[in-house]
N, C-alpha and C. Protein backbone atom coordinates (compact mmCIF):
# COMPACT_ATOMS: atom_id res chain seq x y z
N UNK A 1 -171.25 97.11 158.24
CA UNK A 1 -171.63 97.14 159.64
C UNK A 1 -170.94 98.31 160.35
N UNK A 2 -169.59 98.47 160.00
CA UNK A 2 -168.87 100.13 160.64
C UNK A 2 -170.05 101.13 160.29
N UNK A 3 -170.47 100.80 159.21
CA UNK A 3 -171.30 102.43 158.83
C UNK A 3 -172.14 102.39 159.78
N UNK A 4 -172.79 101.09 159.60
CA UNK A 4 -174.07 101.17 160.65
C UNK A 4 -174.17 101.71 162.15
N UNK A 5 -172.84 100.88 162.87
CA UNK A 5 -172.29 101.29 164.06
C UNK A 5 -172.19 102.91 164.18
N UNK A 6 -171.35 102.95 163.28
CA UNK A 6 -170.86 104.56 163.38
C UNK A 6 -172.45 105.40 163.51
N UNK A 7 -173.08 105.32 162.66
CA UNK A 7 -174.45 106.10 162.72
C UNK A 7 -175.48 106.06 163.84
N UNK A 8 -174.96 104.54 164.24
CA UNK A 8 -176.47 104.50 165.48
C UNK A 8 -175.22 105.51 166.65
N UNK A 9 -173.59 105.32 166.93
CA UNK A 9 -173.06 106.18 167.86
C UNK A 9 -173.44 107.63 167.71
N UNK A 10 -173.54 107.83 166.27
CA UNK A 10 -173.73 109.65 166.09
C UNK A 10 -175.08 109.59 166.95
N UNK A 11 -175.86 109.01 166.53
CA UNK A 11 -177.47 109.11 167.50
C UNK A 11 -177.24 108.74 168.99
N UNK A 12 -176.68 107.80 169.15
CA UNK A 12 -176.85 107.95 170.78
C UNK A 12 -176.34 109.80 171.12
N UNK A 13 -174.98 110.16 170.57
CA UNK A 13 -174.19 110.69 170.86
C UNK A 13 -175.60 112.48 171.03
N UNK A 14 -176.38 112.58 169.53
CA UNK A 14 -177.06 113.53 169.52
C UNK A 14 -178.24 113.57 170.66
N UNK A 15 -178.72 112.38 170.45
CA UNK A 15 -180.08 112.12 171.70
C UNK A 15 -179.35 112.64 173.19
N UNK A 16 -178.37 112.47 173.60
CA UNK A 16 -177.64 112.42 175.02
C UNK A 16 -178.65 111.62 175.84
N UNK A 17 -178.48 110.39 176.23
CA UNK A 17 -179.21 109.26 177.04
C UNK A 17 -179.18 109.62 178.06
N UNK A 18 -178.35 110.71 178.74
CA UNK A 18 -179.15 111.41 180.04
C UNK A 18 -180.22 111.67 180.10
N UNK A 19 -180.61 112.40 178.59
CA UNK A 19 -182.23 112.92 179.41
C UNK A 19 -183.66 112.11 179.33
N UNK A 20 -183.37 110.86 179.23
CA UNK A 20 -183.72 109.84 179.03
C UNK A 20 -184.15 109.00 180.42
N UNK A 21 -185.82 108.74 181.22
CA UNK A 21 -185.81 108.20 182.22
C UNK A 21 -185.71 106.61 182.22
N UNK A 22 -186.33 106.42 180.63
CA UNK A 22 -186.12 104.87 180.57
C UNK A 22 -185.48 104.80 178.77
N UNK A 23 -184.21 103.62 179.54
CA UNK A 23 -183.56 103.48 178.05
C UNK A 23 -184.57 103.30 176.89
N UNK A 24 -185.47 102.35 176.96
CA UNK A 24 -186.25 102.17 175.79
C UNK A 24 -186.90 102.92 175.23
N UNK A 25 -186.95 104.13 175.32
CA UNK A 25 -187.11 105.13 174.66
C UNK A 25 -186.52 105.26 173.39
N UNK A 26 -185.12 104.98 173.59
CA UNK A 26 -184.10 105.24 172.91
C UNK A 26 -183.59 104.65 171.66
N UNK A 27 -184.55 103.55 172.04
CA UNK A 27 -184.08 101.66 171.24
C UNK A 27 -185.24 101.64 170.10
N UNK A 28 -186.48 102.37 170.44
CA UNK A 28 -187.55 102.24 169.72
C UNK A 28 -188.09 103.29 168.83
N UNK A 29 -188.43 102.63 167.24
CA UNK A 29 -189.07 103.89 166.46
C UNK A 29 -190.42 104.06 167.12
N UNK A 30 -191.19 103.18 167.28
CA UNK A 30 -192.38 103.87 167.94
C UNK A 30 -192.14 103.67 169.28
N UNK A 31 -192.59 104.68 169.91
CA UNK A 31 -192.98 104.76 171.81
C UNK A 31 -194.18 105.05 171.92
N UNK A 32 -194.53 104.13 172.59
CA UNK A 32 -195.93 104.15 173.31
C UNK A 32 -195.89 104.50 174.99
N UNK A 33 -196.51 105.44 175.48
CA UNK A 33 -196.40 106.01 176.44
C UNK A 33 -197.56 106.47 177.04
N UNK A 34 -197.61 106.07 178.67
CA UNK A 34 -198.96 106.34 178.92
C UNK A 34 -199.51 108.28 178.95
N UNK A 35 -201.22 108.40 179.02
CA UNK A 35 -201.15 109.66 178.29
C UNK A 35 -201.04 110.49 179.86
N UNK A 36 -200.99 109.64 181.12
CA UNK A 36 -200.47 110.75 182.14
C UNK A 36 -199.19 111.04 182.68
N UNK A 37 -198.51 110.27 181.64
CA UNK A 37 -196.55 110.31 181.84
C UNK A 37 -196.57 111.89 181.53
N UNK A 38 -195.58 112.48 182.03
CA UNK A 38 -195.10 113.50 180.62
C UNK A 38 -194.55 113.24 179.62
N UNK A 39 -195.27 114.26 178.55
CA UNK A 39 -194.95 113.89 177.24
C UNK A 39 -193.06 113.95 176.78
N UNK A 40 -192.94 113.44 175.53
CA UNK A 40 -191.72 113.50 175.46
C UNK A 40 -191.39 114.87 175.67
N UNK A 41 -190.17 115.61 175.60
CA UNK A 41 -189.88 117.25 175.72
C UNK A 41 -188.88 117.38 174.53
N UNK A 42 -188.72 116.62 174.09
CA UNK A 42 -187.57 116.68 173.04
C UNK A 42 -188.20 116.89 171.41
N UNK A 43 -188.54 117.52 170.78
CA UNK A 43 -189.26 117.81 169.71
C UNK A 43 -188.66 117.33 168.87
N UNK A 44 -187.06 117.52 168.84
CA UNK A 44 -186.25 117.24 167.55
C UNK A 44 -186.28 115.79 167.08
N UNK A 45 -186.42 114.88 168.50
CA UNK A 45 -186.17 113.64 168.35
C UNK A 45 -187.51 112.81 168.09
N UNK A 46 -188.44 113.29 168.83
CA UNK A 46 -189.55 112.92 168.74
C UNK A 46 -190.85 113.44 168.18
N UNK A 47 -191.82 112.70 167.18
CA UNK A 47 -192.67 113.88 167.29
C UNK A 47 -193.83 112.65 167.33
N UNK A 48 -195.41 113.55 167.91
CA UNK A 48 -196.45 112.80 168.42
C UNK A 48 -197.46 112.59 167.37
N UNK A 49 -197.45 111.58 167.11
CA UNK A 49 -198.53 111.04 166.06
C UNK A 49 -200.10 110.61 166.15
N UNK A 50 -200.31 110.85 167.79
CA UNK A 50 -202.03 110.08 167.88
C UNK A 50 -201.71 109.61 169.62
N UNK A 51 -202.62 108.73 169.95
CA UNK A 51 -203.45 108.36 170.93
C UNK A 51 -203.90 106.83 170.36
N UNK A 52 -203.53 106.18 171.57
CA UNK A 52 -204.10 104.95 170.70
C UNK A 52 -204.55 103.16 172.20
N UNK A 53 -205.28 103.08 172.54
CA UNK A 53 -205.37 102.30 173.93
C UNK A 53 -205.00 103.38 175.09
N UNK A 54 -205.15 104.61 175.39
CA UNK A 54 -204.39 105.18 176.79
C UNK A 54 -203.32 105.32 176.89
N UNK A 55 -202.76 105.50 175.15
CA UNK A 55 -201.20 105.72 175.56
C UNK A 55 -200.73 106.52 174.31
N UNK A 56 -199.87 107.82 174.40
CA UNK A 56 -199.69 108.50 173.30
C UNK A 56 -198.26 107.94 172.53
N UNK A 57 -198.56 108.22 170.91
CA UNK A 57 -197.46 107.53 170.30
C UNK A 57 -196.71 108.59 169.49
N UNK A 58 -195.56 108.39 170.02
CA UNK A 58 -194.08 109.02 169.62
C UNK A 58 -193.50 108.26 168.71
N UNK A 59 -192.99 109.00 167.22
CA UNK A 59 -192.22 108.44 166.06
C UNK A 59 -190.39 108.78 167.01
N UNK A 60 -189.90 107.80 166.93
CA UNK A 60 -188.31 108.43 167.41
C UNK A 60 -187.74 108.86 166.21
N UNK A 61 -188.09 110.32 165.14
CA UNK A 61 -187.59 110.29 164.11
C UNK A 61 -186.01 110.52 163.99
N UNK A 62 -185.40 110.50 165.66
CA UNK A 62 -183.79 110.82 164.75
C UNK A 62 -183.76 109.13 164.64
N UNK A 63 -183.86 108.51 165.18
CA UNK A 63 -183.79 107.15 164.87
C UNK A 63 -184.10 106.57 163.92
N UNK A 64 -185.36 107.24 163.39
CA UNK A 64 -185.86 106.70 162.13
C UNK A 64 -184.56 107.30 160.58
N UNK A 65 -184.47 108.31 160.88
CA UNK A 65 -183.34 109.36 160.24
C UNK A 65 -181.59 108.29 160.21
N UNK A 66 -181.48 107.91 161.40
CA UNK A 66 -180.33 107.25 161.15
C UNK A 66 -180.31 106.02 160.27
N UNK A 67 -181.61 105.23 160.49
CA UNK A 67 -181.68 103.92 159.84
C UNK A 67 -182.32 104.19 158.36
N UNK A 68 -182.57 105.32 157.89
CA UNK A 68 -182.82 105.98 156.93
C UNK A 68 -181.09 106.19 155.97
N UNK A 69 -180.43 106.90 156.88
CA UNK A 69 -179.26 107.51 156.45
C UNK A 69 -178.82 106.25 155.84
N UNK A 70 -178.77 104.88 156.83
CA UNK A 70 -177.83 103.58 156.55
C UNK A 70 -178.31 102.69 155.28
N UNK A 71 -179.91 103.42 155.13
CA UNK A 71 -180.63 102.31 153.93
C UNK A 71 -179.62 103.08 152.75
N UNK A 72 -179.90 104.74 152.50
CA UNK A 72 -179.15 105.09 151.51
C UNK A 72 -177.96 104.41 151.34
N UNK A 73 -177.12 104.79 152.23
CA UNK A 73 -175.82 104.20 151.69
C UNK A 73 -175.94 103.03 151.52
N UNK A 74 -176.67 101.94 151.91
CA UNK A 74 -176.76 100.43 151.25
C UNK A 74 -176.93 100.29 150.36
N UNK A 75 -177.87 101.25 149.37
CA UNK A 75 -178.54 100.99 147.89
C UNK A 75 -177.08 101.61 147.52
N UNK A 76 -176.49 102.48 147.90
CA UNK A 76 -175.98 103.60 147.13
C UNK A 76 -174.18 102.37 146.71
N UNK A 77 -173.94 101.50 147.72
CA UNK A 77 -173.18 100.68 147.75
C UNK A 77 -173.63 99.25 146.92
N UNK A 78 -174.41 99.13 147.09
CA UNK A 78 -174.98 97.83 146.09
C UNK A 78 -175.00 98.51 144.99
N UNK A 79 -175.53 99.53 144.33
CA UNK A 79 -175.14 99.68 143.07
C UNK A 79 -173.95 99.92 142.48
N UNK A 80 -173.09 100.96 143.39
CA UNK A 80 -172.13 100.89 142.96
C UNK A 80 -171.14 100.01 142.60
N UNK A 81 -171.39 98.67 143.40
CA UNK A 81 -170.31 97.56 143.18
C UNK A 81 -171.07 96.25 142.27
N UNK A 82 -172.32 96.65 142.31
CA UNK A 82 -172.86 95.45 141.51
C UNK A 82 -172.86 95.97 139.49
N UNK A 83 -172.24 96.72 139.07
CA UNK A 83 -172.31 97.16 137.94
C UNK A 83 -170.69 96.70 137.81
């Protein structure tokens, strides 16, 4: 659970939740957003996958990236201690 912690802080820490008008942005791999909001502006964090009901959908890939990072080290820890 430290690892985990530690990784989602590196992401808050990279995203900076200032530039952020609504937290849930932040919380979610997909965002759904209506298509006359402005779009996200953040490329690194987000990227746009489609249109879908009147609302465009954003992958949060550093988010996806962190909970990515934490699966590795889970396998990478279960094997190592289960042998």
């Amino acid at each position: 659970m430290k690892v985990l912690d530690s990784l989602l802080t590196q992401y808050i820490e990279e995203i900076g939740l200032d530039c952020f008008n609504e937290f849930y942005h932040c919380t979610q791999i997909v965002v759904k957003q209506d298509k006359t909001d402005i779009s996200m502006e953040d490329k690194n964090n987000f990227e746009k996958r489609g249109m879908k009901a009147g609302k465009n959908i954003y992958i949060n890939t550093a988010l996806l990236s962190a909970f990515n990072q934490f699966d590795y080290y889970l396998r990478h820890e279960l094997r190592y201690h289960s042998v």
